[in-house]
C-alpha atoms as a PDB file:
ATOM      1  CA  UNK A   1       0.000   0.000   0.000  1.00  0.00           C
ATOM      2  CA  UNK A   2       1.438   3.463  -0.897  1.00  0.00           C
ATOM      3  CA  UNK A   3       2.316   5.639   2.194  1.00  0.00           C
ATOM      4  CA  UNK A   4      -0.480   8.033   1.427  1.00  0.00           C
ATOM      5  CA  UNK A   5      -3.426   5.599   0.961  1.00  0.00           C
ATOM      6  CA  UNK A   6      -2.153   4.158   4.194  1.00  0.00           C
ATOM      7  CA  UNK A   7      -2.517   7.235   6.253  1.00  0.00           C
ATOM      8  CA  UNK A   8      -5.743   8.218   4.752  1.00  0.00           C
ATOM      9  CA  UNK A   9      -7.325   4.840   5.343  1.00  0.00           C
ATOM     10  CA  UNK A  10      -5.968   5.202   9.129  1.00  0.00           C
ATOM     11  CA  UNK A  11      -8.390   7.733  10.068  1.00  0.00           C
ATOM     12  CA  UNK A  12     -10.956   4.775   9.587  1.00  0.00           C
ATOM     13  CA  UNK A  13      -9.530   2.455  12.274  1.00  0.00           C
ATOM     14  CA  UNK A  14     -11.251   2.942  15.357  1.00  0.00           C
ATOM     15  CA  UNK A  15     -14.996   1.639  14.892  1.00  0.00           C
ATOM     16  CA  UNK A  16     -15.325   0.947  18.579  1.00  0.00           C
ATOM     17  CA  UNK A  17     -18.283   0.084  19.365  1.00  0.00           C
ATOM     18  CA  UNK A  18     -19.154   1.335  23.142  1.00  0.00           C
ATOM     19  CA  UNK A  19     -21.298  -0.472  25.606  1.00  0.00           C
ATOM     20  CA  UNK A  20     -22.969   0.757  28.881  1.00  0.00           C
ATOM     21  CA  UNK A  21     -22.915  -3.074  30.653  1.00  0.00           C
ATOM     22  CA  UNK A  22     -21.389  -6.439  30.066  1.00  0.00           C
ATOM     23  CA  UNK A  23     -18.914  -7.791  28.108  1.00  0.00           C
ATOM     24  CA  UNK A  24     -20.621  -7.784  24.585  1.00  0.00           C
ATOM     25  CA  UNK A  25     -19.325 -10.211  22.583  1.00  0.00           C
ATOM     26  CA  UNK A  26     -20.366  -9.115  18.595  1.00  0.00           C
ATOM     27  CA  UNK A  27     -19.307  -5.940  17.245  1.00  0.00           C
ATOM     28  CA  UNK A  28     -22.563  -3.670  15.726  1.00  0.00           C
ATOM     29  CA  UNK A  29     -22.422  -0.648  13.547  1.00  0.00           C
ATOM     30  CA  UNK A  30     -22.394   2.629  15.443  1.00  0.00           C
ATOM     31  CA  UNK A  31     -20.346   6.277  15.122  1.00  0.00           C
ATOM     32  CA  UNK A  32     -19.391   6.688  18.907  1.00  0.00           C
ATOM     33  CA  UNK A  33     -15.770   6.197  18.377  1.00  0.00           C
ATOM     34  CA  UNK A  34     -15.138   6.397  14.977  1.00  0.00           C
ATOM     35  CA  UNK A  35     -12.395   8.194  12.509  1.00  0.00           C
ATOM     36  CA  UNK A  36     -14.553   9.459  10.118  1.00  0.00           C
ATOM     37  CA  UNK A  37     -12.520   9.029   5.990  1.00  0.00           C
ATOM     38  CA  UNK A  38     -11.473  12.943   5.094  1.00  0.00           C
ATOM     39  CA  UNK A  39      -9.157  13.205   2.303  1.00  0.00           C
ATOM     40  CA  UNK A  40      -5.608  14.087   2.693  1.00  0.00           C
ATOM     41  CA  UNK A  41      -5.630  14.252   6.787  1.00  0.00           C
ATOM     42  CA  UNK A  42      -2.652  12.116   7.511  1.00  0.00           C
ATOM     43  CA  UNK A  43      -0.814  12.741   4.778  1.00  0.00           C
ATOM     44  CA  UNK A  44       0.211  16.316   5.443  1.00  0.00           C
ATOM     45  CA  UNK A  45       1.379  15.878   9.358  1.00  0.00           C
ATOM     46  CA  UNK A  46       2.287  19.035  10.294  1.00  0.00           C
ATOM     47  CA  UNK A  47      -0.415  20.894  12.183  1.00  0.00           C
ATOM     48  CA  UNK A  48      -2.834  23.496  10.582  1.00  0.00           C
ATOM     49  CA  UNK A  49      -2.083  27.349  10.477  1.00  0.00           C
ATOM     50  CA  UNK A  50      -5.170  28.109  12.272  1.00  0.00           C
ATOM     51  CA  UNK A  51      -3.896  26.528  15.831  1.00  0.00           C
ATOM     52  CA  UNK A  52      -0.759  28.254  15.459  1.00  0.00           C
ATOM     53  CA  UNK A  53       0.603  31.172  18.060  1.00  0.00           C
ATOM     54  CA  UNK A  54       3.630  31.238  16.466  1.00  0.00           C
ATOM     55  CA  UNK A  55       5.329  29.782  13.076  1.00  0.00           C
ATOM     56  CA  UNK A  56       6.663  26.473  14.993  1.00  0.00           C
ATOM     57  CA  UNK A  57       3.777  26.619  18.088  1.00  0.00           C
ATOM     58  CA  UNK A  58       0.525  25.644  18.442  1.00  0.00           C
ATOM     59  CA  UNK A  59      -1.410  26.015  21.418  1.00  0.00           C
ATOM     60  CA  UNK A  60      -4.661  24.076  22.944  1.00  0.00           C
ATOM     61  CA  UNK A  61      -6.541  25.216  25.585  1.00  0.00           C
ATOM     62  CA  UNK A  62      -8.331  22.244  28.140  1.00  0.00           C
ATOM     63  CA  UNK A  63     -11.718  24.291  26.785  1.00  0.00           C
ATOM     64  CA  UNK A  64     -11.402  23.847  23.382  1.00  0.00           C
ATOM     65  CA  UNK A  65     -11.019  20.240  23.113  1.00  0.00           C
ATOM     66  CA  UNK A  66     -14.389  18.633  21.853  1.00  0.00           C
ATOM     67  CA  UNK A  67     -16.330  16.603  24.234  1.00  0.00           C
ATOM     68  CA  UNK A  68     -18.820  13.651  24.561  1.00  0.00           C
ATOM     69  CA  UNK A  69     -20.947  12.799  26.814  1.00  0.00           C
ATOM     70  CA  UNK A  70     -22.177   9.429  27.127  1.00  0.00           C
ATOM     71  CA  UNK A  71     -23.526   9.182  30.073  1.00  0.00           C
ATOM     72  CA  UNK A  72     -21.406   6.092  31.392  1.00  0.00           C
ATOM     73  CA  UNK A  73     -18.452   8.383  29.692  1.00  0.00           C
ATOM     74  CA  UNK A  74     -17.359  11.608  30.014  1.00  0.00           C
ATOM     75  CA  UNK A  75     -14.538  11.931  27.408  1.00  0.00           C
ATOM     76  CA  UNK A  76     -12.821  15.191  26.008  1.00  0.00           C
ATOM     77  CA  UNK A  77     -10.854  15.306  22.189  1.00  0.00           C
ATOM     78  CA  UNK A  78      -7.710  16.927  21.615  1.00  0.00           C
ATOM     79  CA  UNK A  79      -8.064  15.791  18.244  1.00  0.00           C
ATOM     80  CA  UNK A  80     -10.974  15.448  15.558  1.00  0.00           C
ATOM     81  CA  UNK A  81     -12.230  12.141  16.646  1.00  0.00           C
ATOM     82  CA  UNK A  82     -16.231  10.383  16.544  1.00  0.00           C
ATOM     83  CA  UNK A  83     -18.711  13.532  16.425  1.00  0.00           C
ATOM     84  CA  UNK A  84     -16.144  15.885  17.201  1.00  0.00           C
ATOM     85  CA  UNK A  85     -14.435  17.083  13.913  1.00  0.00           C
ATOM     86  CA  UNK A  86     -12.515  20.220  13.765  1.00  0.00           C
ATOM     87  CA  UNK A  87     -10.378  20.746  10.935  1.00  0.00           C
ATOM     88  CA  UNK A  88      -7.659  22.656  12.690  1.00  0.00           C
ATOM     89  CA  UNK A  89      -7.083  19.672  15.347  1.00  0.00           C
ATOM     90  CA  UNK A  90      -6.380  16.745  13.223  1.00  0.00           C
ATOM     91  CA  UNK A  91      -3.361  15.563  14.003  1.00  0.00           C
ATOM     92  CA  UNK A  92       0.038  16.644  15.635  1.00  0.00           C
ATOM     93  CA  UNK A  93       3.281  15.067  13.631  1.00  0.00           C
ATOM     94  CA  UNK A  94       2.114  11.147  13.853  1.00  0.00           C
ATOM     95  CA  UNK A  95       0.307  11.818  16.804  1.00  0.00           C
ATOM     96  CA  UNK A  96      -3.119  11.713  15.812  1.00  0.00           C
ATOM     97  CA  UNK A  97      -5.900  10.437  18.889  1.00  0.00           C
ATOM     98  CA  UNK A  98      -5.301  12.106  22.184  1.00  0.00           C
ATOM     99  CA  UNK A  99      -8.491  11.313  24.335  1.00  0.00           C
ATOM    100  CA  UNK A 100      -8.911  12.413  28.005  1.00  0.00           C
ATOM    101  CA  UNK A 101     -11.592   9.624  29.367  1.00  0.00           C
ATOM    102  CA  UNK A 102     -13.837   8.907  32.653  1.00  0.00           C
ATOM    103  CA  UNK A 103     -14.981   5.945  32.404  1.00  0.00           C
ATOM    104  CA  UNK A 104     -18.352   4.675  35.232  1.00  0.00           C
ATOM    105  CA  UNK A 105     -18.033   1.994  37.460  1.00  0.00           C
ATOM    106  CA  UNK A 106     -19.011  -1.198  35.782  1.00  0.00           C
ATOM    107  CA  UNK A 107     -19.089   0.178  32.128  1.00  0.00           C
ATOM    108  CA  UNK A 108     -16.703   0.324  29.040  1.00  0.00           C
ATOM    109  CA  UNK A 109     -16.037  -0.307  25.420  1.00  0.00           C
ATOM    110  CA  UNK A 110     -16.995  -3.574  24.085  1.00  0.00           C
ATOM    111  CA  UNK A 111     -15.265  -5.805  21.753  1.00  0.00           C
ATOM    112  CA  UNK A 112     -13.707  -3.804  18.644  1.00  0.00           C
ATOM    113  CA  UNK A 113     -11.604  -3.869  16.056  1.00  0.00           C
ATOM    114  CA  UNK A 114      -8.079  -1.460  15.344  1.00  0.00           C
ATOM    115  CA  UNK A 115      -5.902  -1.953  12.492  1.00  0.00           C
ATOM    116  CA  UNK A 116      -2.345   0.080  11.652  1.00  0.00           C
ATOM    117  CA  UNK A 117      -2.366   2.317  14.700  1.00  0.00           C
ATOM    118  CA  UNK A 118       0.038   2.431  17.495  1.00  0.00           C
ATOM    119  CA  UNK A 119      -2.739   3.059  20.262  1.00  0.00           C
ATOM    120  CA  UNK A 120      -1.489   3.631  23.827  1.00  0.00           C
ATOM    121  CA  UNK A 121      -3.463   3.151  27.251  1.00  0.00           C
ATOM    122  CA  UNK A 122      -2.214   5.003  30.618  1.00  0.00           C
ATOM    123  CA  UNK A 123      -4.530   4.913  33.449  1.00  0.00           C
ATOM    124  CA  UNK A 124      -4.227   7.928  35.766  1.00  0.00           C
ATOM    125  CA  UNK A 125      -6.906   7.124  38.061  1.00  0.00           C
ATOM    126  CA  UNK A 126      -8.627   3.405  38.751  1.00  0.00           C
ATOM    127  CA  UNK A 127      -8.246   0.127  36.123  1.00  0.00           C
ATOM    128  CA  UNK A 128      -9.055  -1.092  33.312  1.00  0.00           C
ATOM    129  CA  UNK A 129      -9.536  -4.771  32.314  1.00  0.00           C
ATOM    130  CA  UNK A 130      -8.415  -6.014  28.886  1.00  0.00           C
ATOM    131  CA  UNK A 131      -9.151  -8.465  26.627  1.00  0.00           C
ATOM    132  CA  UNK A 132      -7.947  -9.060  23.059  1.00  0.00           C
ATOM    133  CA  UNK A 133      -8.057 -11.201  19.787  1.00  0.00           C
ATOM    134  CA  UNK A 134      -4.418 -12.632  20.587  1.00  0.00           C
ATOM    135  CA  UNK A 135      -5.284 -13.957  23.793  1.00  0.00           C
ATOM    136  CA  UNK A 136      -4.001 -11.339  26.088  1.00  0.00           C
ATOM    137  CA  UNK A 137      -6.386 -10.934  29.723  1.00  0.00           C
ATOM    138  CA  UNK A 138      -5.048  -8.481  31.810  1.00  0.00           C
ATOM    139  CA  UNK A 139      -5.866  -5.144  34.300  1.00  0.00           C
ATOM    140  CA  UNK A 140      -4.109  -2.015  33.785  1.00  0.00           C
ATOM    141  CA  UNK A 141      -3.725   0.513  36.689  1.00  0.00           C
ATOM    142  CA  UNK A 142      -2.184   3.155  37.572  1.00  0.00           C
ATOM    143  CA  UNK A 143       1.316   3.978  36.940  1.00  0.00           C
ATOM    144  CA  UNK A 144       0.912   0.995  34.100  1.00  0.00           C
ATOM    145  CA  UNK A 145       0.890   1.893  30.917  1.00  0.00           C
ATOM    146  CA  UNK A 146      -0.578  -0.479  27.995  1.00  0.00           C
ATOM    147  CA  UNK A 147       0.396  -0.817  23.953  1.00  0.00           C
ATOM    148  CA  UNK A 148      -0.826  -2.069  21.171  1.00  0.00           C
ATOM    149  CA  UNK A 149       0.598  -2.380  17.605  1.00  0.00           C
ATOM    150  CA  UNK A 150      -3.025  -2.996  16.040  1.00  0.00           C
ATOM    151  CA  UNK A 151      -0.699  -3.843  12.885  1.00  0.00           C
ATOM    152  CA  UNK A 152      -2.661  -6.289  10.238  1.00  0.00           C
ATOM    153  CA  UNK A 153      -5.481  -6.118  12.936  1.00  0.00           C
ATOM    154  CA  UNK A 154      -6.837  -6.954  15.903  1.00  0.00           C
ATOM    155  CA  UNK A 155      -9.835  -7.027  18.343  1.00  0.00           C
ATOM    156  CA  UNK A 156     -10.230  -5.762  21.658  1.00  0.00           C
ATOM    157  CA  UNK A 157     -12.258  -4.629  24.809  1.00  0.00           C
ATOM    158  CA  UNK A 158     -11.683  -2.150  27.621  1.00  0.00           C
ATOM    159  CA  UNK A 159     -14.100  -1.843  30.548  1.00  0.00           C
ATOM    160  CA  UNK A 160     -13.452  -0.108  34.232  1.00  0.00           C
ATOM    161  CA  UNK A 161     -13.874  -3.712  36.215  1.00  0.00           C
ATOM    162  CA  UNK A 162     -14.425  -1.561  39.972  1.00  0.00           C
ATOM    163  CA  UNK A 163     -18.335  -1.478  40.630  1.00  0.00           C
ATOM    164  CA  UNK A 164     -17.561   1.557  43.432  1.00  0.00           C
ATOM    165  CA  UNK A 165     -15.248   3.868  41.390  1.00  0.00           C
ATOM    166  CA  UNK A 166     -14.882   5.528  38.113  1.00  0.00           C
ATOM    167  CA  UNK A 167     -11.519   5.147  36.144  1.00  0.00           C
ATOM    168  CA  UNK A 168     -10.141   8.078  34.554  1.00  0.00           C
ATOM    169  CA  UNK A 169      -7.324   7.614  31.158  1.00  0.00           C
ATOM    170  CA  UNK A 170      -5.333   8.787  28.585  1.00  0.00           C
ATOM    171  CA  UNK A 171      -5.639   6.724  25.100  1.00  0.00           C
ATOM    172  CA  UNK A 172      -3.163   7.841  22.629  1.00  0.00           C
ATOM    173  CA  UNK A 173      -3.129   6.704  18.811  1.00  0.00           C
ATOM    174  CA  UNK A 174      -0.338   7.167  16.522  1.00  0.00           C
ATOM    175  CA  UNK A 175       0.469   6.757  12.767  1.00  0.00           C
ATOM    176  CA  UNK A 176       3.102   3.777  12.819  1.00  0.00           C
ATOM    177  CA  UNK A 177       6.536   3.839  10.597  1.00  0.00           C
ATOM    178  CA  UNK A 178       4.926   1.236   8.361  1.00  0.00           C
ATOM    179  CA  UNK A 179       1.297  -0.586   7.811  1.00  0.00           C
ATOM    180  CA  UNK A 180       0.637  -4.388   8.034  1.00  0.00           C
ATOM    181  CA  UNK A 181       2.791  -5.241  10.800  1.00  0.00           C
ATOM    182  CA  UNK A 182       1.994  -8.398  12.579  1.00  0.00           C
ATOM    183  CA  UNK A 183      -0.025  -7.334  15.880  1.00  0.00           C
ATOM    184  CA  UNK A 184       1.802  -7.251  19.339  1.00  0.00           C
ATOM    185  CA  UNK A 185       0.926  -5.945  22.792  1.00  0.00           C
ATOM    186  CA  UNK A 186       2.978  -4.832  25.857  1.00  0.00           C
ATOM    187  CA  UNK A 187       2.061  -4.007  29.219  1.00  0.00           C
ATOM    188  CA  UNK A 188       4.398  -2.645  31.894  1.00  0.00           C
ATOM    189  CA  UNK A 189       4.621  -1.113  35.619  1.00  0.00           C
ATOM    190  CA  UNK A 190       6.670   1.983  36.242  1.00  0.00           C
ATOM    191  CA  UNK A 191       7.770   3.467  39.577  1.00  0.00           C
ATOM    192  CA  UNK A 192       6.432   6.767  40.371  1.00  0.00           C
ATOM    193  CA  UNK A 193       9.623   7.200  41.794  1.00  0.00           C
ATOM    194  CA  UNK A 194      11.625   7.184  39.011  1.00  0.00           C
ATOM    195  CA  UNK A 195       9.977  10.595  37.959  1.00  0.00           C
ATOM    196  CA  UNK A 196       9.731  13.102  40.951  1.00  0.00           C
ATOM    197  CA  UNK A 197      11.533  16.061  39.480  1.00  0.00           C
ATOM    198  CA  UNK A 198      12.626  14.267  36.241  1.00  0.00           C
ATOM    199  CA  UNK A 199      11.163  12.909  33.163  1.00  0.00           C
ATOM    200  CA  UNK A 200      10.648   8.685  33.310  1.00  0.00           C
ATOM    201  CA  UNK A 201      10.794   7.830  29.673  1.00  0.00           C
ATOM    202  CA  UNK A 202       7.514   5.098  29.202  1.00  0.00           C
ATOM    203  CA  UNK A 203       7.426   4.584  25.564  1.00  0.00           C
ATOM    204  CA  UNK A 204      10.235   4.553  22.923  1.00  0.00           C
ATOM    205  CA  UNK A 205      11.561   2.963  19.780  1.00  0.00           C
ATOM    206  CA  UNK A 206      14.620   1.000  21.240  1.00  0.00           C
ATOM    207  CA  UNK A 207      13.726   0.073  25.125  1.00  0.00           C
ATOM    208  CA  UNK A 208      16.964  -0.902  25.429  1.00  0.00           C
ATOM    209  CA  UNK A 209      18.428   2.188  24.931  1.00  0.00           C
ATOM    210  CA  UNK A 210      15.825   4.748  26.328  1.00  0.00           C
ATOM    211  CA  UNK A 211      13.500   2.637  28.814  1.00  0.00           C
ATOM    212  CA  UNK A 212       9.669   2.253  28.101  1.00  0.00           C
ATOM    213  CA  UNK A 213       7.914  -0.125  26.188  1.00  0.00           C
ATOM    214  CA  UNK A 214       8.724  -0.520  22.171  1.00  0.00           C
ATOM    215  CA  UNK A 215       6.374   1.227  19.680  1.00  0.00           C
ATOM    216  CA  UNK A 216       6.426   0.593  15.870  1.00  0.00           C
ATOM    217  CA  UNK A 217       7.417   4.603  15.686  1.00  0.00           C
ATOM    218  CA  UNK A 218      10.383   7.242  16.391  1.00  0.00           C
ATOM    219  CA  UNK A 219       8.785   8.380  19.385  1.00  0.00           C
ATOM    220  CA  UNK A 220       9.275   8.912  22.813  1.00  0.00           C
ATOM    221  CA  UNK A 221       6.642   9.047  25.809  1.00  0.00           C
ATOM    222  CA  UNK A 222       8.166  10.796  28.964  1.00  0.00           C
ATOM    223  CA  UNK A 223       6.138  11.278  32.230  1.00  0.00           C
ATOM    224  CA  UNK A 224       7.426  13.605  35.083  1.00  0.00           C
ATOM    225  CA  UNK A 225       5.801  15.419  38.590  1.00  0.00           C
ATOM    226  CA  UNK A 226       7.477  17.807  39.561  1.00  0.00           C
ATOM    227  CA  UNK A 227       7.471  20.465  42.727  1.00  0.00           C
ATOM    228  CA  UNK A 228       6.514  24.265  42.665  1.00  0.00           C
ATOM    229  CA  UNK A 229       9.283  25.995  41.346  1.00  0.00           C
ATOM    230  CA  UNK A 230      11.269  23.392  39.902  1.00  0.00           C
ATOM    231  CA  UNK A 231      13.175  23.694  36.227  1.00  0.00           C
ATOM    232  CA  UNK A 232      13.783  21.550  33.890  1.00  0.00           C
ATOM    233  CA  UNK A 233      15.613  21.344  29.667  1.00  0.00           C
ATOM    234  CA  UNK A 234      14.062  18.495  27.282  1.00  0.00           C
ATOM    235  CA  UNK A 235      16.191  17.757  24.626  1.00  0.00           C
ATOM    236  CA  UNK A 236      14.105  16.832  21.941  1.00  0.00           C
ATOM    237  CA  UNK A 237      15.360  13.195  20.917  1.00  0.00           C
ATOM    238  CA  UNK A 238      15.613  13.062  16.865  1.00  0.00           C
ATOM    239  CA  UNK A 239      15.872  15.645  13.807  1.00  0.00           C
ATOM    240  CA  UNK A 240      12.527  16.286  12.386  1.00  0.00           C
ATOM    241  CA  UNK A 241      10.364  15.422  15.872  1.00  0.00           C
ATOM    242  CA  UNK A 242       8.317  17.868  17.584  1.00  0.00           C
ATOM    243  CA  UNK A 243       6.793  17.891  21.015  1.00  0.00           C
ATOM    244  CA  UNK A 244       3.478  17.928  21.944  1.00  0.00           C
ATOM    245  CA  UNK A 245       2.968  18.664  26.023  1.00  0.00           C
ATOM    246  CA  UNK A 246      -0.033  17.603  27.715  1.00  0.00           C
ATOM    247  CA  UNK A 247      -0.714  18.911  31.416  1.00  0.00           C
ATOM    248  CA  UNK A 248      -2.301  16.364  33.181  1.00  0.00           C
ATOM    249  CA  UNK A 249      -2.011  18.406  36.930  1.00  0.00           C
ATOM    250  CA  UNK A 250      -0.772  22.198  38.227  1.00  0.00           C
ATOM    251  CA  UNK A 251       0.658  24.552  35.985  1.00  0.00           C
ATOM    252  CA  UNK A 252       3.847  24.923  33.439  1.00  0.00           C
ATOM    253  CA  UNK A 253       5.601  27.869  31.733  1.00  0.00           C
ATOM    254  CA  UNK A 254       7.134  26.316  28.710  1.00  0.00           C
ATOM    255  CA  UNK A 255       9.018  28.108  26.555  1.00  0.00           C
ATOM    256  CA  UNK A 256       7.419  30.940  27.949  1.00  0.00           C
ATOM    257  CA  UNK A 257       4.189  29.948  27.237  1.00  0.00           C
ATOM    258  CA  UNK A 258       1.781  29.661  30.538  1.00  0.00           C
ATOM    259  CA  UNK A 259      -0.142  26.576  30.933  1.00  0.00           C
ATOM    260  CA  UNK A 260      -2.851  25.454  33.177  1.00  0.00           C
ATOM    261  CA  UNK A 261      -4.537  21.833  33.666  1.00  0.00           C
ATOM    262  CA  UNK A 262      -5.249  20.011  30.685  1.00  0.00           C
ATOM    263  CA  UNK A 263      -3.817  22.349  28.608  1.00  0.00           C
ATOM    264  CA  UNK A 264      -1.131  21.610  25.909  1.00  0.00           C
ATOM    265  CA  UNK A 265       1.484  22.942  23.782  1.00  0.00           C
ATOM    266  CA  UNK A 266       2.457  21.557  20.531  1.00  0.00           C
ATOM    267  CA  UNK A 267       6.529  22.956  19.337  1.00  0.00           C
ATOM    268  CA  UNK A 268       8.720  21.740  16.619  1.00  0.00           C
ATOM    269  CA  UNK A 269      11.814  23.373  14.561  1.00  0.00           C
ATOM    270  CA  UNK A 270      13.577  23.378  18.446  1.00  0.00           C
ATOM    271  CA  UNK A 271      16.149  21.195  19.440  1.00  0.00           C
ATOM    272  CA  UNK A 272      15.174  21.461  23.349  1.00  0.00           C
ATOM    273  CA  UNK A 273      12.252  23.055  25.423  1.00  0.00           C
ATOM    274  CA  UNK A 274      12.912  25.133  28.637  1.00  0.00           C
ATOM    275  CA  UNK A 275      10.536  24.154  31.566  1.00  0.00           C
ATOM    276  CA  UNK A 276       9.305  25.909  34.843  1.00  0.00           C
ATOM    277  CA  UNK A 277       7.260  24.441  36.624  1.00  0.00           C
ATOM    278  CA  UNK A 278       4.862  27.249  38.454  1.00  0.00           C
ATOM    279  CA  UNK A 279       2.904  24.321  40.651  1.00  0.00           C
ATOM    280  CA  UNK A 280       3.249  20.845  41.749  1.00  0.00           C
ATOM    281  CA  UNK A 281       2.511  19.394  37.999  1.00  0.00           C
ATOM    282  CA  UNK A 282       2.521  16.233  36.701  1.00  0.00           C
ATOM    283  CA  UNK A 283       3.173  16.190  32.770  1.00  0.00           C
ATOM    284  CA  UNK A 284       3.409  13.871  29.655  1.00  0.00           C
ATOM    285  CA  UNK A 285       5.318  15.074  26.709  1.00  0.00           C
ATOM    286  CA  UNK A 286       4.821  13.107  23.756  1.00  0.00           C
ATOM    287  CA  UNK A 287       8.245  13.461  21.110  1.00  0.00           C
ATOM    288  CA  UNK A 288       6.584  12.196  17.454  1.00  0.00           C
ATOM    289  CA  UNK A 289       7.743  12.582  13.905  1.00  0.00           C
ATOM    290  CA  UNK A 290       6.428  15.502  12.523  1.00  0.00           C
ATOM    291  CA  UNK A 291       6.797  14.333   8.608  1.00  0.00           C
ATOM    292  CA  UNK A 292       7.425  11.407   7.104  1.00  0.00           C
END
């Protein structure tokens, strides 16, 4: 498949079909969670004019990410994604799904198919139970993090197993180096430890090298909380990548730019990013190919 029908036929993956109670076991037609097909997205990776601030910066505000409400979920879009389609947030380098979820006690997404995405799970609050086509059965919790190279294809379902507490998570899609790679999945537990007042590195290409789990793309996850008035210099890890930071608690000046929770900042062109950190934070920056 040439590169460009394979990025255009990647905003189709995703078909997830969501279910309030048990475990259903056949997947039905629905748009919940679907990538709708629009021409050329995908192909053209670096982000649209209209969310710039600057000529390598964009900016995104917690409030203007779409939202859904589902009753049983509560989810927020940093990205076009299901009814929420903006064409100024479509994508960030590779980085194309970046969905903020609460999920209810008791309910999730039922059984569903992915194909050519690098899709990544991290719980921040609560678990998540996990089944898939390849035989993997596991729970995810906090300070976990969960990947799947959907590759050739594969089917899955996610549900919040706790009948007494929501479960709050980050699910993260990407664009992978190549399509039709033979599905894999990782799971792995990192120490909070290892990232008071520096950045743990949770997803790379080369584990062996960097730490994290392996993705099928040149990026690099890194998680950090750090204390009021602490400082900090990311050097971004390969020519062409671009970071996009995601506050997930307090506030960060980066680059000079003030952000609040939820908020994130999208640079590229930059071969490091200057960090203050203006309250106790907690962050996830996300280094992804900006062209390929």
């Amino acid at each position: 498949m040439k590169r460009k029908d394979f990025l255009k036929s990647g905003l189709m993956t995703g078909a997830a079909l969501m279910a309030s109670g048990s475990h259903a076991a056949s997947l039905l037609t629905n748009n919940n969670d679907e990538l709708h097909p629009l021409a050329g997205v995908g192909f053209n990776h670096m982000p649209q004019p209209e969310s710039r601030i600057s000529p390598n910066m964009i900016l995104h505000r917690a409030e203007t990410r779409g939202g859904a409400d589902w009753g049983w979920l509560q989810a927020k879009h940093s990205f076009s994604f299901a009814n929420y389609y903006n064409p100024d947030r479509m994508n960030f380098g590779v980085l194309r799904v970046l969905n903020d979820d609460v999920i209810a006690a008791g309910k999730g997404f039922s059984r569903h198919p992915h194909d050519n995405m690098e899709i990544v799970t991290i719980p921040l609050f609560g678990d998540l139970e996990h089944k898939d086509s390849m035989g993997n059965g596991s729970i995810i919790k906090q300070y976990d993090l969960q990947h799947m190279s959907a590759g050739t294809g594969i089917y899955h379902s996610e549900f919040n197993p706790n009948k007494d507490k929501e479960t709050r998570s980050l699910q993260i899609w990407m664009f992978p180096k190549e399509a039709g790679v033979k599905p894999r999945y990782d799971q792995q537990s990192f120490l909070p430890s290892e990232r008071v007042n520096k950045f743990q590195c949770v997803v790379s290409p080369d584990p062996q090298k960097y730490g994290g789990i392996y993705v099928h793309q040149n990026a690099w996850f890194q998680m950090g909380n750090f204390v009021k008035g602490k400082k900090a210099v990311y050097e971004i890890q390969m020519r062409g990548n671009g970071v996009y930071a995601f506050v997930i608690e307090g506030k960060v000046t980066i680059n000079g730019q003030e952000l609040g929770k939820r908020d994130a900042l999208g640079i590229w062109d930059v071969k490091s990013i200057d960090l203050k950190f203006d309250e106790t934070s907690e962050l996830l920056l996300m280094d992804v190919p900006m062209e390929i």
